[in-house]
ModelCIF file with pLDDT and N, C-alpha, C, O atoms, coordinates in Angstrom:
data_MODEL
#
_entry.id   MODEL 
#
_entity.id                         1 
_entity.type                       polymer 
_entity.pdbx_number_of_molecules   1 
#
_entity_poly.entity_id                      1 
_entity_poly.type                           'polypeptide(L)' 
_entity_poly.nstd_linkage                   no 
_entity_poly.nstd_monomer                   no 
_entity_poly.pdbx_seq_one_letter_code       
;(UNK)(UNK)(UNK)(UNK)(UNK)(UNK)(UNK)(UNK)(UNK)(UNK)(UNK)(UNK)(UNK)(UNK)(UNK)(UNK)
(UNK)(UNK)(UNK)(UNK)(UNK)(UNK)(UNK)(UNK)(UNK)(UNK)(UNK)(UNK)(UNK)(UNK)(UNK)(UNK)
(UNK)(UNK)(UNK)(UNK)(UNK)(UNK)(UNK)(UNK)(UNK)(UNK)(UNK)(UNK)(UNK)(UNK)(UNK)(UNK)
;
_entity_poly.pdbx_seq_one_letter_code_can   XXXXXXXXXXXXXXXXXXXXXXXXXXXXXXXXXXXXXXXXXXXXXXXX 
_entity_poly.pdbx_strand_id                 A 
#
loop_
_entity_poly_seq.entity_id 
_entity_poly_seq.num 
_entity_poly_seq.mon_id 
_entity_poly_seq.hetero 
1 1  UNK n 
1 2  UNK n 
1 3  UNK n 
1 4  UNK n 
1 5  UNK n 
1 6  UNK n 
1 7  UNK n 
1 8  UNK n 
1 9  UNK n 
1 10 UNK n 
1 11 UNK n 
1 12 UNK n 
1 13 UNK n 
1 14 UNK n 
1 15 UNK n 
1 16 UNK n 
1 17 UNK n 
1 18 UNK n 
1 19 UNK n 
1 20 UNK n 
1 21 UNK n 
1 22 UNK n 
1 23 UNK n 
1 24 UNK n 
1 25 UNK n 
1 26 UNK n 
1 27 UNK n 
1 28 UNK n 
1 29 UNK n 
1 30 UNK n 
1 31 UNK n 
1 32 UNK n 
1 33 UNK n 
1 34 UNK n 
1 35 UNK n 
1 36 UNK n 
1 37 UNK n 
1 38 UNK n 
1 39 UNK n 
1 40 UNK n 
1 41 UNK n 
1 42 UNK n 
1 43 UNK n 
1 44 UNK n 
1 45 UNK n 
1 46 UNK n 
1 47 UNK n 
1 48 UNK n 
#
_struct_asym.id          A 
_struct_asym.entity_id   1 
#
loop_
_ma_qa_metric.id 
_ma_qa_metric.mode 
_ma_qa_metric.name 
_ma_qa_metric.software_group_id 
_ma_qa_metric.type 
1 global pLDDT . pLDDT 
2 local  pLDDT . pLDDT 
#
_ma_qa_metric_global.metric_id      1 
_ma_qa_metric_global.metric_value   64.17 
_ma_qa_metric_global.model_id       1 
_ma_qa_metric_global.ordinal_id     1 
#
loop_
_ma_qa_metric_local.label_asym_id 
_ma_qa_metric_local.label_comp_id 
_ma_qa_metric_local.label_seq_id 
_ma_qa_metric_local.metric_id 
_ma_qa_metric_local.metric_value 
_ma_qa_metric_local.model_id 
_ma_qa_metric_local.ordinal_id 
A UNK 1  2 56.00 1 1  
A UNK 2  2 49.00 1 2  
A UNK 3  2 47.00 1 3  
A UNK 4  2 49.00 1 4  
A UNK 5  2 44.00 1 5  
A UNK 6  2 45.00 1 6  
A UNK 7  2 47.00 1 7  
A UNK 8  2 45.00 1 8  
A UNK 9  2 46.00 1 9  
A UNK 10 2 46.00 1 10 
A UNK 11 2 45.00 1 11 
A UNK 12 2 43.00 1 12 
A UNK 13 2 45.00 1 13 
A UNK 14 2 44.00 1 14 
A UNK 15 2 44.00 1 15 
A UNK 16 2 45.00 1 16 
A UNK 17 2 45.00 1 17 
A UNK 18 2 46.00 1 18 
A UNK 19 2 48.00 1 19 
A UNK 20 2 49.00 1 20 
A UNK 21 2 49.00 1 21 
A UNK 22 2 53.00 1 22 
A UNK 23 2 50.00 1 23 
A UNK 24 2 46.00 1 24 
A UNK 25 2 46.00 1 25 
A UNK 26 2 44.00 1 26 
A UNK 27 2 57.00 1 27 
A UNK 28 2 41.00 1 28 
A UNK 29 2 39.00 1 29 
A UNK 30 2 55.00 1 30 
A UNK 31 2 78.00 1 31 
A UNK 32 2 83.00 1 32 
A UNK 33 2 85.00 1 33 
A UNK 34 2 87.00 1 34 
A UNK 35 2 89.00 1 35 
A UNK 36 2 92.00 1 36 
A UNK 37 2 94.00 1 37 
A UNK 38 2 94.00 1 38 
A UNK 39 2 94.00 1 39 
A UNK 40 2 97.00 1 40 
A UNK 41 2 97.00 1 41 
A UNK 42 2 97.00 1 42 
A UNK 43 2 97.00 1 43 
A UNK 44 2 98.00 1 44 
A UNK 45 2 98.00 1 45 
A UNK 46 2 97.00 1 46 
A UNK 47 2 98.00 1 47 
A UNK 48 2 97.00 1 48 
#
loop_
_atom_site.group_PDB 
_atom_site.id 
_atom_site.type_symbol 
_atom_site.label_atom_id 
_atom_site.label_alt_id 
_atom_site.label_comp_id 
_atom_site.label_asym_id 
_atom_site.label_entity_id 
_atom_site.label_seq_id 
_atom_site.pdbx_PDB_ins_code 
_atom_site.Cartn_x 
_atom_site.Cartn_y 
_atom_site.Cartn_z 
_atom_site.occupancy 
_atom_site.B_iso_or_equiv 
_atom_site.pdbx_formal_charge 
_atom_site.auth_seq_id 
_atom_site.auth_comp_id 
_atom_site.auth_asym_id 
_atom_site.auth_atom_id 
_atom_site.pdbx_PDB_model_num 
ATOM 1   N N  . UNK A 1 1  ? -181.727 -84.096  -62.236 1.00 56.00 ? 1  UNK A N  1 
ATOM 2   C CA . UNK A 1 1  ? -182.396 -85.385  -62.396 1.00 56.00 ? 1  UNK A CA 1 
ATOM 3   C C  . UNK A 1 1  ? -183.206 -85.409  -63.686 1.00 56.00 ? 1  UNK A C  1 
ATOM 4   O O  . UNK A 1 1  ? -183.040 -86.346  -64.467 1.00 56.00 ? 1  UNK A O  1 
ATOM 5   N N  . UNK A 1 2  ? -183.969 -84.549  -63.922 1.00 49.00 ? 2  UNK A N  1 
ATOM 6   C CA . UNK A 1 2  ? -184.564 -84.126  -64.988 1.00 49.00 ? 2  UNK A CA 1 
ATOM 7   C C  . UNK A 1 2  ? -184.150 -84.485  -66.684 1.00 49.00 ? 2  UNK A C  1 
ATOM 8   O O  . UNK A 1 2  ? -184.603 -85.235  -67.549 1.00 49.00 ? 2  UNK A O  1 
ATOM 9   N N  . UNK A 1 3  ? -182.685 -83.181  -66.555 1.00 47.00 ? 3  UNK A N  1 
ATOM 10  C CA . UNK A 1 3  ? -182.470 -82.940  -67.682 1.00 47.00 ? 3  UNK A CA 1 
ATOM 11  C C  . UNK A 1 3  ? -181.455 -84.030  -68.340 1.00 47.00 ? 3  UNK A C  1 
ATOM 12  O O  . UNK A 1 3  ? -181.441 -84.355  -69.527 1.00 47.00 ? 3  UNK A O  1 
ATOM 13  N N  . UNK A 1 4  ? -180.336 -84.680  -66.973 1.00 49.00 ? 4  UNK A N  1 
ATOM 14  C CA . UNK A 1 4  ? -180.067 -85.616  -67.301 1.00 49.00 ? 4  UNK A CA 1 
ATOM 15  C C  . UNK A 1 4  ? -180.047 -86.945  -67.230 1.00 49.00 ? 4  UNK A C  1 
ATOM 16  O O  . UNK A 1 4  ? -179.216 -87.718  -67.706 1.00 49.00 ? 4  UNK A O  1 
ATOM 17  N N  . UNK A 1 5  ? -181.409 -87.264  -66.347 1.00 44.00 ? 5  UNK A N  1 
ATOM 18  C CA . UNK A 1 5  ? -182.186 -88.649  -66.302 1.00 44.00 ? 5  UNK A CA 1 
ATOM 19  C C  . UNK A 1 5  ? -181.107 -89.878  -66.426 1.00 44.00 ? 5  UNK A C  1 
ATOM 20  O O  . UNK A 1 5  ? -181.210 -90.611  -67.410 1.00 44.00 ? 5  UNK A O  1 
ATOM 21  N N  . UNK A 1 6  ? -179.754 -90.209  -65.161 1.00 45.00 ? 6  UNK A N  1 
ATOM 22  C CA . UNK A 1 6  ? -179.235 -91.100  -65.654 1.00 45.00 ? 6  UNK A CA 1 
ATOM 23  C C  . UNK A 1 6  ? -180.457 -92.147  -64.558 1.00 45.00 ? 6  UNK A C  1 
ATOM 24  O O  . UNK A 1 6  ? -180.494 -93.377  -64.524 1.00 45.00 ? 6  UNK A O  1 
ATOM 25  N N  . UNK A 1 7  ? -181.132 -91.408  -63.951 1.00 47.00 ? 7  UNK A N  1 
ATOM 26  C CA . UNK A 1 7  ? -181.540 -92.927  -63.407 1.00 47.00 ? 7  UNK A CA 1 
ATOM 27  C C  . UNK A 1 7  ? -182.275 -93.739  -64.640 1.00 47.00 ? 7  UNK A C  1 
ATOM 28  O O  . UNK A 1 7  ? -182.064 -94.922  -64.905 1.00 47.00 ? 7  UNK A O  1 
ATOM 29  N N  . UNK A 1 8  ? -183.206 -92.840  -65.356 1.00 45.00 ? 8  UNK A N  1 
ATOM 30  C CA . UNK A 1 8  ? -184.148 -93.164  -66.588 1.00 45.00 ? 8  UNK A CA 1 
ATOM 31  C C  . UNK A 1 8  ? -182.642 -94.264  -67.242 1.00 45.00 ? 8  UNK A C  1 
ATOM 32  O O  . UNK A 1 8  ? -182.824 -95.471  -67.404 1.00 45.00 ? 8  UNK A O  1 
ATOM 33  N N  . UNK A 1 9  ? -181.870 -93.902  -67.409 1.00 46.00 ? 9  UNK A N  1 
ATOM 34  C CA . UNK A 1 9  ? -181.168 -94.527  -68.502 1.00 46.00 ? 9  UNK A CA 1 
ATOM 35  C C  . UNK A 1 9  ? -180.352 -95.678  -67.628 1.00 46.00 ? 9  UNK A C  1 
ATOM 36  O O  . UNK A 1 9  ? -179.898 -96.655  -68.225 1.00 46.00 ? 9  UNK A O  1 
ATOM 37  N N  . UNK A 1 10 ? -180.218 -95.566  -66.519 1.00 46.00 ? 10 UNK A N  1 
ATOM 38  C CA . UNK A 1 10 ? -179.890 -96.921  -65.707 1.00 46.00 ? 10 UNK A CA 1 
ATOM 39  C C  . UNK A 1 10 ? -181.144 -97.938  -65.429 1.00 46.00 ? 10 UNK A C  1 
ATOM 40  O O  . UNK A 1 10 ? -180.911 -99.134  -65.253 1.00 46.00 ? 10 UNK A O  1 
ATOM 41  N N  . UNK A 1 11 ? -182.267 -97.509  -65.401 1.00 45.00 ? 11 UNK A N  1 
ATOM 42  C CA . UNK A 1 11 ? -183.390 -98.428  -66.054 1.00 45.00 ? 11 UNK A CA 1 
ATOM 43  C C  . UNK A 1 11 ? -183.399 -98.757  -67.445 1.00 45.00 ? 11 UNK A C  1 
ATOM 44  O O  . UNK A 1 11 ? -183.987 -99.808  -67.697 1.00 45.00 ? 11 UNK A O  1 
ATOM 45  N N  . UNK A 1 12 ? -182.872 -98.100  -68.484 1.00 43.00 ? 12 UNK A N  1 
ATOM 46  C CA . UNK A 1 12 ? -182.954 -98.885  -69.373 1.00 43.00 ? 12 UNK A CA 1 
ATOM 47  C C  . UNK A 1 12 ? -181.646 -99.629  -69.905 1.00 43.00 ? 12 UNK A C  1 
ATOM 48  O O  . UNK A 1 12 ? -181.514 -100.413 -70.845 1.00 43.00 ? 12 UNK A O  1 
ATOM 49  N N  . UNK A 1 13 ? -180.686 -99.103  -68.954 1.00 45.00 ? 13 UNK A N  1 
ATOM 50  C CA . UNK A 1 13 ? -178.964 -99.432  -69.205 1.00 45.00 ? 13 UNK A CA 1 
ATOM 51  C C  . UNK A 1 13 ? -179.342 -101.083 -68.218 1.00 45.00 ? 13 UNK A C  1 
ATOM 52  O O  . UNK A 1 13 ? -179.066 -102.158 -68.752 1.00 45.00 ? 13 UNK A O  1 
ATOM 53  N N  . UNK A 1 14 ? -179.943 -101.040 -66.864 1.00 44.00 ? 14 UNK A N  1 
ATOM 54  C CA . UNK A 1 14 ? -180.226 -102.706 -66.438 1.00 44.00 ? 14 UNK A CA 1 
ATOM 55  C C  . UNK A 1 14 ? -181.125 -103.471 -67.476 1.00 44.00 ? 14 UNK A C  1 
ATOM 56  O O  . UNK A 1 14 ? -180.596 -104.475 -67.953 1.00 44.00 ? 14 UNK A O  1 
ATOM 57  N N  . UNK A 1 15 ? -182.560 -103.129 -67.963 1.00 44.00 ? 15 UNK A N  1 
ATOM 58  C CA . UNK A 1 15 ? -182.960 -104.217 -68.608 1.00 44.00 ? 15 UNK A CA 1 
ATOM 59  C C  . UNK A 1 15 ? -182.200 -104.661 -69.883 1.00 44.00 ? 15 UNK A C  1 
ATOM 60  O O  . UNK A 1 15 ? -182.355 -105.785 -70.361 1.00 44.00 ? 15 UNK A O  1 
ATOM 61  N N  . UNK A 1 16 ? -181.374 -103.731 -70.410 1.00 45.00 ? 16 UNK A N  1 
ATOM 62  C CA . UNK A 1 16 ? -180.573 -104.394 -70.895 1.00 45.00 ? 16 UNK A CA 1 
ATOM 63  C C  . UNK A 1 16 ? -179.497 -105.030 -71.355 1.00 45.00 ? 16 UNK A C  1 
ATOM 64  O O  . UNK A 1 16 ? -179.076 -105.446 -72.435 1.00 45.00 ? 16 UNK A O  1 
ATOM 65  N N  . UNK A 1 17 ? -179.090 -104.982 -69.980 1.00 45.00 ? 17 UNK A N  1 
ATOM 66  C CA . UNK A 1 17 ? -177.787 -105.520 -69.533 1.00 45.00 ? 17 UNK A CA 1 
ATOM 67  C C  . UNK A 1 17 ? -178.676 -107.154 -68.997 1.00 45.00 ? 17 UNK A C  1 
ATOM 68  O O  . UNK A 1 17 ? -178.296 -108.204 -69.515 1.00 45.00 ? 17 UNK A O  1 
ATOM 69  N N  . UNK A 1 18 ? -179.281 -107.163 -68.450 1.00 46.00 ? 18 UNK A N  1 
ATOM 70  C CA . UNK A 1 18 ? -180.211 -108.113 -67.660 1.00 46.00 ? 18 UNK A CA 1 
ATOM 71  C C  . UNK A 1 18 ? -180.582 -109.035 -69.102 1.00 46.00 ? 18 UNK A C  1 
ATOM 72  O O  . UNK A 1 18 ? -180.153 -110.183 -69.212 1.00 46.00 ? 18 UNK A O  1 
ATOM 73  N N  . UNK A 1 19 ? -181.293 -108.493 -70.011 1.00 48.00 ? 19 UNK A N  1 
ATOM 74  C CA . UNK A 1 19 ? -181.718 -109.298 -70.951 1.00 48.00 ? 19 UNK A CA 1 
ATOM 75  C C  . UNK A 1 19 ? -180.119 -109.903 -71.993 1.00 48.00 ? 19 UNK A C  1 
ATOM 76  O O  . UNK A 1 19 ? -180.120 -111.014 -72.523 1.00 48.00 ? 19 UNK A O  1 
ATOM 77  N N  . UNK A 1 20 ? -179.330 -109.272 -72.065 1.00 49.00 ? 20 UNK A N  1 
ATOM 78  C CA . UNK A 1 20 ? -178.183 -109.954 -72.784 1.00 49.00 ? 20 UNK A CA 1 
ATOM 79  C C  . UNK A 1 20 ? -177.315 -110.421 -71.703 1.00 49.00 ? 20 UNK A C  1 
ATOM 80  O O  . UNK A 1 20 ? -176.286 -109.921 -72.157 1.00 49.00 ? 20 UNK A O  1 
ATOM 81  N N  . UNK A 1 21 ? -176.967 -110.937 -70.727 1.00 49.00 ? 21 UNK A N  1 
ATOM 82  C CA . UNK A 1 21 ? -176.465 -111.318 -69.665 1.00 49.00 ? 21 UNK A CA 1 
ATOM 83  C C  . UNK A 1 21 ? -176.801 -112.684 -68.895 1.00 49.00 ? 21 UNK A C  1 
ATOM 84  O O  . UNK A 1 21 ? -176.195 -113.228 -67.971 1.00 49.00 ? 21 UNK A O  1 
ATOM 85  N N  . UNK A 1 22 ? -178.126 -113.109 -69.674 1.00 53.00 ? 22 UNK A N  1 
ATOM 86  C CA . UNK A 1 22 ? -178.951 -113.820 -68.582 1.00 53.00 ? 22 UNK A CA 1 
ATOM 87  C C  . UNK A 1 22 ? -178.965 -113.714 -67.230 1.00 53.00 ? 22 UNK A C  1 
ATOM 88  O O  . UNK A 1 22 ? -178.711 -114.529 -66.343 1.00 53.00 ? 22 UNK A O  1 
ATOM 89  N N  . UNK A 1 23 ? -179.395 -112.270 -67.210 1.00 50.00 ? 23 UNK A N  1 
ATOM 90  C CA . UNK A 1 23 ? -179.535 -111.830 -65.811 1.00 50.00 ? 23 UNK A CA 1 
ATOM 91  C C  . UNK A 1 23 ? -178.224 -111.702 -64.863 1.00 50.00 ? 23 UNK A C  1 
ATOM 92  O O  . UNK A 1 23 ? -178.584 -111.880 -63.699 1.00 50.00 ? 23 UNK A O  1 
ATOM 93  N N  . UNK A 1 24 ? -176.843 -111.459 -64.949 1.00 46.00 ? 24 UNK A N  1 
ATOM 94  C CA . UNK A 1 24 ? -176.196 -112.235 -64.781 1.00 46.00 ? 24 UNK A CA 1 
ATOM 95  C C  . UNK A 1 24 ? -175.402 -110.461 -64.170 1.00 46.00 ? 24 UNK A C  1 
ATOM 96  O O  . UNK A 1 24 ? -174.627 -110.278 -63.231 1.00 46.00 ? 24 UNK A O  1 
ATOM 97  N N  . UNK A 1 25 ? -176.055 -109.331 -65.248 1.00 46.00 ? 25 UNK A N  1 
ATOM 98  C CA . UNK A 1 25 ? -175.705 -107.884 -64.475 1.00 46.00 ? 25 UNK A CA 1 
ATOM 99  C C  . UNK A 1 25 ? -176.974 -107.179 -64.386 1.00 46.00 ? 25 UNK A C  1 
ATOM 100 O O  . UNK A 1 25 ? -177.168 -106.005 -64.700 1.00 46.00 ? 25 UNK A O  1 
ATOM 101 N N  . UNK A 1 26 ? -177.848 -108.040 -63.910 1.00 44.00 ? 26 UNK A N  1 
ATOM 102 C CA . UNK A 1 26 ? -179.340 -107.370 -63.612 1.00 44.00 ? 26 UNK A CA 1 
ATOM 103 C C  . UNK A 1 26 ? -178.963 -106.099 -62.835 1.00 44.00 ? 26 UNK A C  1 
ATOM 104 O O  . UNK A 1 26 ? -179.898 -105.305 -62.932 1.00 44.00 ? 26 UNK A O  1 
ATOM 105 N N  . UNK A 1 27 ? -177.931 -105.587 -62.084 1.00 57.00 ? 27 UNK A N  1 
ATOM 106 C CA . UNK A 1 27 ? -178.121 -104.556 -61.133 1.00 57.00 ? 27 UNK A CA 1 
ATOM 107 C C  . UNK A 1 27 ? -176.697 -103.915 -61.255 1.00 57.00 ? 27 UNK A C  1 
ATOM 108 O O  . UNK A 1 27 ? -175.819 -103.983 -60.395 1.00 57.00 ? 27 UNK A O  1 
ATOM 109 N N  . UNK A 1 28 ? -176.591 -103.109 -62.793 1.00 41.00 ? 28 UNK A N  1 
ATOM 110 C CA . UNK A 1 28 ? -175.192 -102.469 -62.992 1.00 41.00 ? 28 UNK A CA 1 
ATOM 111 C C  . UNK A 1 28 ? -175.183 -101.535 -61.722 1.00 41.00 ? 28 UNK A C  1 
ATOM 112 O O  . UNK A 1 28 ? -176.190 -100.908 -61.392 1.00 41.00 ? 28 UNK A O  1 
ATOM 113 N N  . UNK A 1 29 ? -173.652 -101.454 -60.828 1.00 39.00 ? 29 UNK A N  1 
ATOM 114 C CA . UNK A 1 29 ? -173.451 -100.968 -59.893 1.00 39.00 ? 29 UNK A CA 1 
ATOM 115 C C  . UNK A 1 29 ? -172.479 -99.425  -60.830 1.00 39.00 ? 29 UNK A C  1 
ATOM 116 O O  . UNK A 1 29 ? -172.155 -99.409  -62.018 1.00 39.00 ? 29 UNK A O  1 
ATOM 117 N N  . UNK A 1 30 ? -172.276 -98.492  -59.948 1.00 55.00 ? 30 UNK A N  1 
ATOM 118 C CA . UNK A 1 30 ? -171.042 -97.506  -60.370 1.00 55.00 ? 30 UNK A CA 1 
ATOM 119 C C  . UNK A 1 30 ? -172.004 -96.706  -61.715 1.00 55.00 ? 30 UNK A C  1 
ATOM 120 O O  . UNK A 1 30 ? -171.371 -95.817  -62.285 1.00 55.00 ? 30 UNK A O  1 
ATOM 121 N N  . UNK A 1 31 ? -173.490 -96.963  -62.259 1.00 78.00 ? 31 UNK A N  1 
ATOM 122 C CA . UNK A 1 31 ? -173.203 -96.429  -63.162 1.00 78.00 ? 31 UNK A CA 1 
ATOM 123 C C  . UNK A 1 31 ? -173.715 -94.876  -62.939 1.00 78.00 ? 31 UNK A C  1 
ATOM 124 O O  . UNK A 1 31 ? -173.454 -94.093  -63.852 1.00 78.00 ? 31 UNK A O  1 
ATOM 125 N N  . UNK A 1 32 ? -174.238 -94.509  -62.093 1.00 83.00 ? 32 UNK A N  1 
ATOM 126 C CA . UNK A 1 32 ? -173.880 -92.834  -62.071 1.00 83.00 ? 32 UNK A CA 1 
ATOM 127 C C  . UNK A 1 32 ? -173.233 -92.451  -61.489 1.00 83.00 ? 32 UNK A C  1 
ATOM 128 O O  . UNK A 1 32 ? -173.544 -91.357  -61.017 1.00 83.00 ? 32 UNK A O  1 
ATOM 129 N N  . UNK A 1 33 ? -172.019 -92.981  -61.130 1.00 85.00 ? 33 UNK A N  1 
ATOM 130 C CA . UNK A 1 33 ? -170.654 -92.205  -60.305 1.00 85.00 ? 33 UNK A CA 1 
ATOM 131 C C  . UNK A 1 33 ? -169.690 -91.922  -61.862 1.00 85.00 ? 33 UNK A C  1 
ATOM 132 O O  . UNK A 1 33 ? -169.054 -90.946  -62.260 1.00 85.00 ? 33 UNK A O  1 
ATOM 133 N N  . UNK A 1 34 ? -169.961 -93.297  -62.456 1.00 87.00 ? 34 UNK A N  1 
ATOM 134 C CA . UNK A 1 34 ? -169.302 -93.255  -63.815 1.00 87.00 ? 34 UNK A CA 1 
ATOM 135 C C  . UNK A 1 34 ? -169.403 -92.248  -64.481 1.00 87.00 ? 34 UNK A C  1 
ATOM 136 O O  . UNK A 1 34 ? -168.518 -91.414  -64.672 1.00 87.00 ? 34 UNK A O  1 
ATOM 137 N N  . UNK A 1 35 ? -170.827 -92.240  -65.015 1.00 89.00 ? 35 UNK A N  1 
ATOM 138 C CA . UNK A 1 35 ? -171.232 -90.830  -65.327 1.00 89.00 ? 35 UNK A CA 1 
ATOM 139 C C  . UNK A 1 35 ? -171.169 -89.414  -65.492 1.00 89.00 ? 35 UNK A C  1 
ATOM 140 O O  . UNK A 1 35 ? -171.249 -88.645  -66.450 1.00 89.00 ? 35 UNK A O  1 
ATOM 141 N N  . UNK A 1 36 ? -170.959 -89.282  -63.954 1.00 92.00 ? 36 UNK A N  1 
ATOM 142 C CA . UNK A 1 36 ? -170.771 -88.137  -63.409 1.00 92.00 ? 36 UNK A CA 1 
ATOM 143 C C  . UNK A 1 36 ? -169.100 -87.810  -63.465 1.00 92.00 ? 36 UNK A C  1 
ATOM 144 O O  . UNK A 1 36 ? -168.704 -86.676  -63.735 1.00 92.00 ? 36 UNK A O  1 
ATOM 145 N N  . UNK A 1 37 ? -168.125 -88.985  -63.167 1.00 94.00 ? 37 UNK A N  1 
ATOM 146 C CA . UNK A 1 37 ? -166.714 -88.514  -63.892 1.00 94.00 ? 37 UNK A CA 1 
ATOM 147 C C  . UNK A 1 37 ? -166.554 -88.682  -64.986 1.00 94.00 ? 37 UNK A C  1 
ATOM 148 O O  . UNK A 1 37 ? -165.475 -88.213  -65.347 1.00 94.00 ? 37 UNK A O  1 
ATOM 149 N N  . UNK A 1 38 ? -167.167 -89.191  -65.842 1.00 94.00 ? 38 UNK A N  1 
ATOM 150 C CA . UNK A 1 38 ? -167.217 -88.935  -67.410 1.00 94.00 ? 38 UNK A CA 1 
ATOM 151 C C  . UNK A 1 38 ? -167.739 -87.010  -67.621 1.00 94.00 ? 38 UNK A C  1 
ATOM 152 O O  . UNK A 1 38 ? -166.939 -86.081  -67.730 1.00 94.00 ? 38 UNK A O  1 
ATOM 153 N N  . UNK A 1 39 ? -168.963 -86.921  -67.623 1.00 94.00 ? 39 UNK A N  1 
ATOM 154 C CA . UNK A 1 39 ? -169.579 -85.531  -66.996 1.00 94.00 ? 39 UNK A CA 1 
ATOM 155 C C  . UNK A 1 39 ? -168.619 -84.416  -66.352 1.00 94.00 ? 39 UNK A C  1 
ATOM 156 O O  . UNK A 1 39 ? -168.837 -83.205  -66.400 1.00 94.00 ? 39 UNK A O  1 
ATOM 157 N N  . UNK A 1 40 ? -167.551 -85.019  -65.761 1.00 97.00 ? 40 UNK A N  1 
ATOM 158 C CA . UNK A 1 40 ? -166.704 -83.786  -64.724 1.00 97.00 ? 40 UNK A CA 1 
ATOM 159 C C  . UNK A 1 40 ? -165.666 -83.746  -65.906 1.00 97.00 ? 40 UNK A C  1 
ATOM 160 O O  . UNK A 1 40 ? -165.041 -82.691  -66.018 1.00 97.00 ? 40 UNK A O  1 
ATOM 161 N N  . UNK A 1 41 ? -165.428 -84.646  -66.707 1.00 97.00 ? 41 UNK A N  1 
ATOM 162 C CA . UNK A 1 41 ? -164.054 -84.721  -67.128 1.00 97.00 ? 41 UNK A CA 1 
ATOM 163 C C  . UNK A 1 41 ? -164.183 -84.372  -68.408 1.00 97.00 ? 41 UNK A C  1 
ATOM 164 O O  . UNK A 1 41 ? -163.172 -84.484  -69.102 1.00 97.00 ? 41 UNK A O  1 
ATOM 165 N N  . UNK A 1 42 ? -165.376 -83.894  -69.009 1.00 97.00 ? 42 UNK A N  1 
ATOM 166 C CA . UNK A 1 42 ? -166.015 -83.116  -70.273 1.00 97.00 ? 42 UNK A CA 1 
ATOM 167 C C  . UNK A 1 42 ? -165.972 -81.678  -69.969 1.00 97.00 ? 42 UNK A C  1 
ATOM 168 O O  . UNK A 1 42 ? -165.614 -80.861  -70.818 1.00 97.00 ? 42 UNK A O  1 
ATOM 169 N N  . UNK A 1 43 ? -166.396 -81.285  -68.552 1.00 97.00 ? 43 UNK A N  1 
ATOM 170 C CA . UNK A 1 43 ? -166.518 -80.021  -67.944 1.00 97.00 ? 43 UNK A CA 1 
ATOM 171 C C  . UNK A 1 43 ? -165.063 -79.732  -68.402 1.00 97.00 ? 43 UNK A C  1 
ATOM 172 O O  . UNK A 1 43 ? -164.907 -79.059  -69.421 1.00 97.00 ? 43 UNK A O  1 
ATOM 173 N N  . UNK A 1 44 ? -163.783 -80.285  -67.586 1.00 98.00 ? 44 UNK A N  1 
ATOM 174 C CA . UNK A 1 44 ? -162.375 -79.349  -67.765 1.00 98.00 ? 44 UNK A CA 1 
ATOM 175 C C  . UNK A 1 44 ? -162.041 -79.426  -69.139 1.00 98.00 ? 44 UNK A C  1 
ATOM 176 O O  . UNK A 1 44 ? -161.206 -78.651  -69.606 1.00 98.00 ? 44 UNK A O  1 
ATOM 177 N N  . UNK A 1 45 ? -162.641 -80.330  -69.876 1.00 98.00 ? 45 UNK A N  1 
ATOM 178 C CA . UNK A 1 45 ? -161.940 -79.936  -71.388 1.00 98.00 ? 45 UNK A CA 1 
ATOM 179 C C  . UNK A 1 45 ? -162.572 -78.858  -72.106 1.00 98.00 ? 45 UNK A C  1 
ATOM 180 O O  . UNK A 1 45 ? -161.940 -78.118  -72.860 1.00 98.00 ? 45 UNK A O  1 
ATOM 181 N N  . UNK A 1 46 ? -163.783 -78.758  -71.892 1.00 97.00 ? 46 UNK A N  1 
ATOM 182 C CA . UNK A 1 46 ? -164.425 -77.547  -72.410 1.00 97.00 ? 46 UNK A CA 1 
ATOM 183 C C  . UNK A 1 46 ? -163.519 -76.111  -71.865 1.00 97.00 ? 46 UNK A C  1 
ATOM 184 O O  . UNK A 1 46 ? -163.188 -75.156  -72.568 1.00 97.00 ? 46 UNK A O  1 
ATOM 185 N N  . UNK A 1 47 ? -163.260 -76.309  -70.438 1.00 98.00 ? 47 UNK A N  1 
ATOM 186 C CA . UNK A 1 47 ? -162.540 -75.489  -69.598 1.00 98.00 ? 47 UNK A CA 1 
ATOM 187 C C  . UNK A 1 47 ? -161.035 -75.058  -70.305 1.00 98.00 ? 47 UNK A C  1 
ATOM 188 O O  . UNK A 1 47 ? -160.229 -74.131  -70.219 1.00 98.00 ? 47 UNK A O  1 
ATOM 189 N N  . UNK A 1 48 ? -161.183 -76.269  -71.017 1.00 97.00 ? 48 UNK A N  1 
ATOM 190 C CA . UNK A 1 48 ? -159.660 -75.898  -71.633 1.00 97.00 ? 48 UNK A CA 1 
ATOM 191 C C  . UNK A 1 48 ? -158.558 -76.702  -70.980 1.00 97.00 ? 48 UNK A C  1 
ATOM 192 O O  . UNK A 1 48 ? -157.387 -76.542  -71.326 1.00 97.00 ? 48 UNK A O  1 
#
């Protein structure tokens, strides 16, 4: 949670989605599942 703070950055990934949207994706859904298979799928390439 700490080191990679996506909640920190899904607070700042909604206000500003919220402010260019007219509110319209005030509450991005999926975005730390996203993340995290972006994150898994960096892991196997490093893996080789």
């Amino acid at each position: 949670c700490e080191r990679s703070s996506p909640s920190a950055r899904r607070s700042d990934c909604a206000a500003r989605e919220a402010s260019t949207s007219d509110g319209w994706r005030d509450r991005p859904p999926r975005l730390v599942k996203g993340w995290s298979v972006d994150r898994a799928s960096t892991m196997l390439e490093v893996a080789g």
